[in-house]
C-alpha atoms as a PDB file:
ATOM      1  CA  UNK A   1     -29.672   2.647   2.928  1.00  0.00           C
ATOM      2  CA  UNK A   2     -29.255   5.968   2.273  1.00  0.00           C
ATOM      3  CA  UNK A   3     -25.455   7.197   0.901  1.00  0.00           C
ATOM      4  CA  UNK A   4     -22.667   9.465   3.349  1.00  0.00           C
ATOM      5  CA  UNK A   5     -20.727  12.266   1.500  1.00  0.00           C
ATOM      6  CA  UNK A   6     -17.743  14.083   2.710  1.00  0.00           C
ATOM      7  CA  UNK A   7     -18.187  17.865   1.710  1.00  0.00           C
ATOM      8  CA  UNK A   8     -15.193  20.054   1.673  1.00  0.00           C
ATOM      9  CA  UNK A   9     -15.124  23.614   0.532  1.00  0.00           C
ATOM     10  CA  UNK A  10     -11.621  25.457   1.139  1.00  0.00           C
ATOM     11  CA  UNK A  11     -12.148  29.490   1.407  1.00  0.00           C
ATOM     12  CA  UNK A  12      -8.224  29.708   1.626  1.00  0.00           C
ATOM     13  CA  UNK A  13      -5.489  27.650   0.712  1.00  0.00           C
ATOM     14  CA  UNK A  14      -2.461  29.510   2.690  1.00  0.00           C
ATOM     15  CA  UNK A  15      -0.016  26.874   2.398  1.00  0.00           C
ATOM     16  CA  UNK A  16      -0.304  24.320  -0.998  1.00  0.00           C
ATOM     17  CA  UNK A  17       2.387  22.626   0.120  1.00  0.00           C
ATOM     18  CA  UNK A  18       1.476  21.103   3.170  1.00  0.00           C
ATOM     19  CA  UNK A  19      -2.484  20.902   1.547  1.00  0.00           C
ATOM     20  CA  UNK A  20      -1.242  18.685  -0.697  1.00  0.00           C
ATOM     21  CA  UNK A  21       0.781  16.443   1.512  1.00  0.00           C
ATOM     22  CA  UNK A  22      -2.604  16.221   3.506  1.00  0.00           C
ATOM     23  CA  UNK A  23      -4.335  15.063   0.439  1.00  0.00           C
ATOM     24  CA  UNK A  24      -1.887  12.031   0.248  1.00  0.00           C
ATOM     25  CA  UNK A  25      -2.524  10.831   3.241  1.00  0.00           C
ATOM     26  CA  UNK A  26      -6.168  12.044   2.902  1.00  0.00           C
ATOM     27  CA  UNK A  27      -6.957  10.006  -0.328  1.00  0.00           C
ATOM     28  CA  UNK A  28      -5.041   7.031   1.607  1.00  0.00           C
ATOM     29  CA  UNK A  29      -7.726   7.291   4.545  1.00  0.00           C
ATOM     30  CA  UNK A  30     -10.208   7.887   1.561  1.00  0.00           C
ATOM     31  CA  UNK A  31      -9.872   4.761  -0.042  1.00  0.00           C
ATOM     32  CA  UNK A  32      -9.479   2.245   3.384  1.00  0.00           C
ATOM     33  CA  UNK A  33     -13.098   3.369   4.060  1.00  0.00           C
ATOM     34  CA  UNK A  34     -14.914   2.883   1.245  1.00  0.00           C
ATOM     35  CA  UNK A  35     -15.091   6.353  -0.351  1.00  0.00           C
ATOM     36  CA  UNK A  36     -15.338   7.197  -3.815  1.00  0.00           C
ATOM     37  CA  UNK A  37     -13.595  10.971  -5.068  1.00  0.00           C
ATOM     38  CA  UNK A  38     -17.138  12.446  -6.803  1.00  0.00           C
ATOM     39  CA  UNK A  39     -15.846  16.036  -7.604  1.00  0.00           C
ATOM     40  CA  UNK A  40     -12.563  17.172  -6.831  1.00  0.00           C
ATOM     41  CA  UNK A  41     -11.450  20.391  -8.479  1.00  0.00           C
ATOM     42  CA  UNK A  42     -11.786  24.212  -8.173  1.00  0.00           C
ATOM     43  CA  UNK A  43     -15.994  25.844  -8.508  1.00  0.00           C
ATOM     44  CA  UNK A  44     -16.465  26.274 -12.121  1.00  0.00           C
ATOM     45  CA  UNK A  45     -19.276  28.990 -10.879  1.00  0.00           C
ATOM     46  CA  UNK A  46     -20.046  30.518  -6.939  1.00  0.00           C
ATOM     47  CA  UNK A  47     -23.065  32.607  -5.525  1.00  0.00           C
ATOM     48  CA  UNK A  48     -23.755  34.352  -2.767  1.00  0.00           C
ATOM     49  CA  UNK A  49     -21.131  34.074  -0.284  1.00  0.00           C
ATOM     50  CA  UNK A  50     -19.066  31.111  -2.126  1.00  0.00           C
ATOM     51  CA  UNK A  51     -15.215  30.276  -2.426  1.00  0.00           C
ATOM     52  CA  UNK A  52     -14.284  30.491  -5.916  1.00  0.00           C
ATOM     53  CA  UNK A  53     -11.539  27.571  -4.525  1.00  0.00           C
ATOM     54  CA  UNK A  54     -10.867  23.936  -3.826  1.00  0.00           C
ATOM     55  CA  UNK A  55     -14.180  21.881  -3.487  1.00  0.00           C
ATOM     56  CA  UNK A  56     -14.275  18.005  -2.812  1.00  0.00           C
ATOM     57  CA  UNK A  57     -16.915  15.490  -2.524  1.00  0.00           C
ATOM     58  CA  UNK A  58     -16.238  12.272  -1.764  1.00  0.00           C
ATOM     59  CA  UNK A  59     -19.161   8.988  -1.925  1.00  0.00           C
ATOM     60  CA  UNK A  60     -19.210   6.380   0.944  1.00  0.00           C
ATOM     61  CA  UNK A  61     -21.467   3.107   1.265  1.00  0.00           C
ATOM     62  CA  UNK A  62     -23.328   5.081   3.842  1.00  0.00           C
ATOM     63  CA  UNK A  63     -23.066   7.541   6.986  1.00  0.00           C
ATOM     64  CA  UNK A  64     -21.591   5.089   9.354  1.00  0.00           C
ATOM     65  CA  UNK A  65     -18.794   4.536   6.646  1.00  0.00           C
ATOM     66  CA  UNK A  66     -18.280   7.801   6.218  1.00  0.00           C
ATOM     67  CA  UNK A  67     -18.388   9.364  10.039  1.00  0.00           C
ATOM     68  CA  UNK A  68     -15.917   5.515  10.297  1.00  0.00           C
ATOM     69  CA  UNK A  69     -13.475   6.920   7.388  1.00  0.00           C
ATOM     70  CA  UNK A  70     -13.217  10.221   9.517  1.00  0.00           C
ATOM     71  CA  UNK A  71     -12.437   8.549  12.389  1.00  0.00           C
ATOM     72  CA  UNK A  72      -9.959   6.433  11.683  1.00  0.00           C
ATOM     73  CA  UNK A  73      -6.237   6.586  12.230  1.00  0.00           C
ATOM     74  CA  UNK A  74      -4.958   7.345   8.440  1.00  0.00           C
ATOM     75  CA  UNK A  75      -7.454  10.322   7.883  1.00  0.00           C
ATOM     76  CA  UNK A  76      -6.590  11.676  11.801  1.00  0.00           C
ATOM     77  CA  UNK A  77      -2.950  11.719  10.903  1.00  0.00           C
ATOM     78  CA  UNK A  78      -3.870  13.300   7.644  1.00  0.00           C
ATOM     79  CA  UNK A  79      -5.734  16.062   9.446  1.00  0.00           C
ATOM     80  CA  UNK A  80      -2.427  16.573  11.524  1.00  0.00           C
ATOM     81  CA  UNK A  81      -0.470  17.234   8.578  1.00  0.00           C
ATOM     82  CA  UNK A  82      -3.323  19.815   7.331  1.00  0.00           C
ATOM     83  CA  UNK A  83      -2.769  22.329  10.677  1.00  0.00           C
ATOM     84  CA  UNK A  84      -3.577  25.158   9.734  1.00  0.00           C
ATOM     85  CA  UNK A  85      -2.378  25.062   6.027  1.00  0.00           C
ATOM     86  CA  UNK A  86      -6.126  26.370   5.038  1.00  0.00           C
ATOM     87  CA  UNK A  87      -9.354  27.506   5.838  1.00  0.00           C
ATOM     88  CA  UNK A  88     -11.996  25.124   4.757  1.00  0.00           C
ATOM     89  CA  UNK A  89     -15.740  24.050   5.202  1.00  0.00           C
ATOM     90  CA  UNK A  90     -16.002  20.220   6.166  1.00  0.00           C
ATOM     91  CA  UNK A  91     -19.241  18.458   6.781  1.00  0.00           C
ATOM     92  CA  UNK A  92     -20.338  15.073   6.571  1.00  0.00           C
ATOM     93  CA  UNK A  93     -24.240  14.648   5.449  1.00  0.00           C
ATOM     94  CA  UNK A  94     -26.409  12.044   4.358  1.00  0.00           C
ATOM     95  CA  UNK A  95     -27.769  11.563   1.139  1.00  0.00           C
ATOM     96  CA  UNK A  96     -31.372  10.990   0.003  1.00  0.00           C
ATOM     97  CA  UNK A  97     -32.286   7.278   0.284  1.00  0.00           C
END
C-alpha cells in the first residue's frame, strides 16, 4: 500500500506567533494519526516560482491515514488557530507504491 504525505509550502508567514501556536496543536494532530515529520525547515534552494520559506512534509501509513489525520478534531482546531496567520500551499498526495 502505497504511502500519504502532507505537503506544506508557506509563501508568507505574516504572523509567527500564531504559526507557531498552530504547529503545537498541528504536531499534536500529527502524531494521533500516524504521521511521521520528514522535512521540516526553510528551502535550502527554490526555482521557478518557489517560496524561499517554511516547507513541511510529513509521512503517514497511507492516504486514508493521512486525508483521516486532516480530518480529525485536533488538526481542525489547529487549523482554527492558523486563520489567516500565513499564506501557504497544502496538499495531500500519494506516494509511489
Amino acid at each position: 500500500m502505497a504511502k500519504g504525505y502532507w505537503v506544506s509550502v508557506y509563501k508568507t508567514i505574516m504572523k509567527p506567533d500564531q504559526a507557531a501556536e498552530y504547529a503545537k496543536i498541528a504536531t499534536q494532530a500529527i502524531k494521533e494519526g500516524g504521521g511521521r515529520p520528514l522535512v521540516r525547515g526553510v528551502a535550502s534552494m527554490v526555482q521557478g516560482e518557489g517560496a524561499l520559506e517554511r516547507t513541511v512534509v510529513i509521512e503517514f501509513d497511507s492516504l486514508d491515514a493521512a486525508v483521516a489525520a486532516y480530518n480529525s478534531a485536533t488538526y481542525q482546531e489547529a487549523l482554527k488557530v492558523l486563520g489567516d496567520s500565513v499564506v501557504r500551499d497544502f496538499r495531500i498526495v500519494e506516494g509511489v507504491a
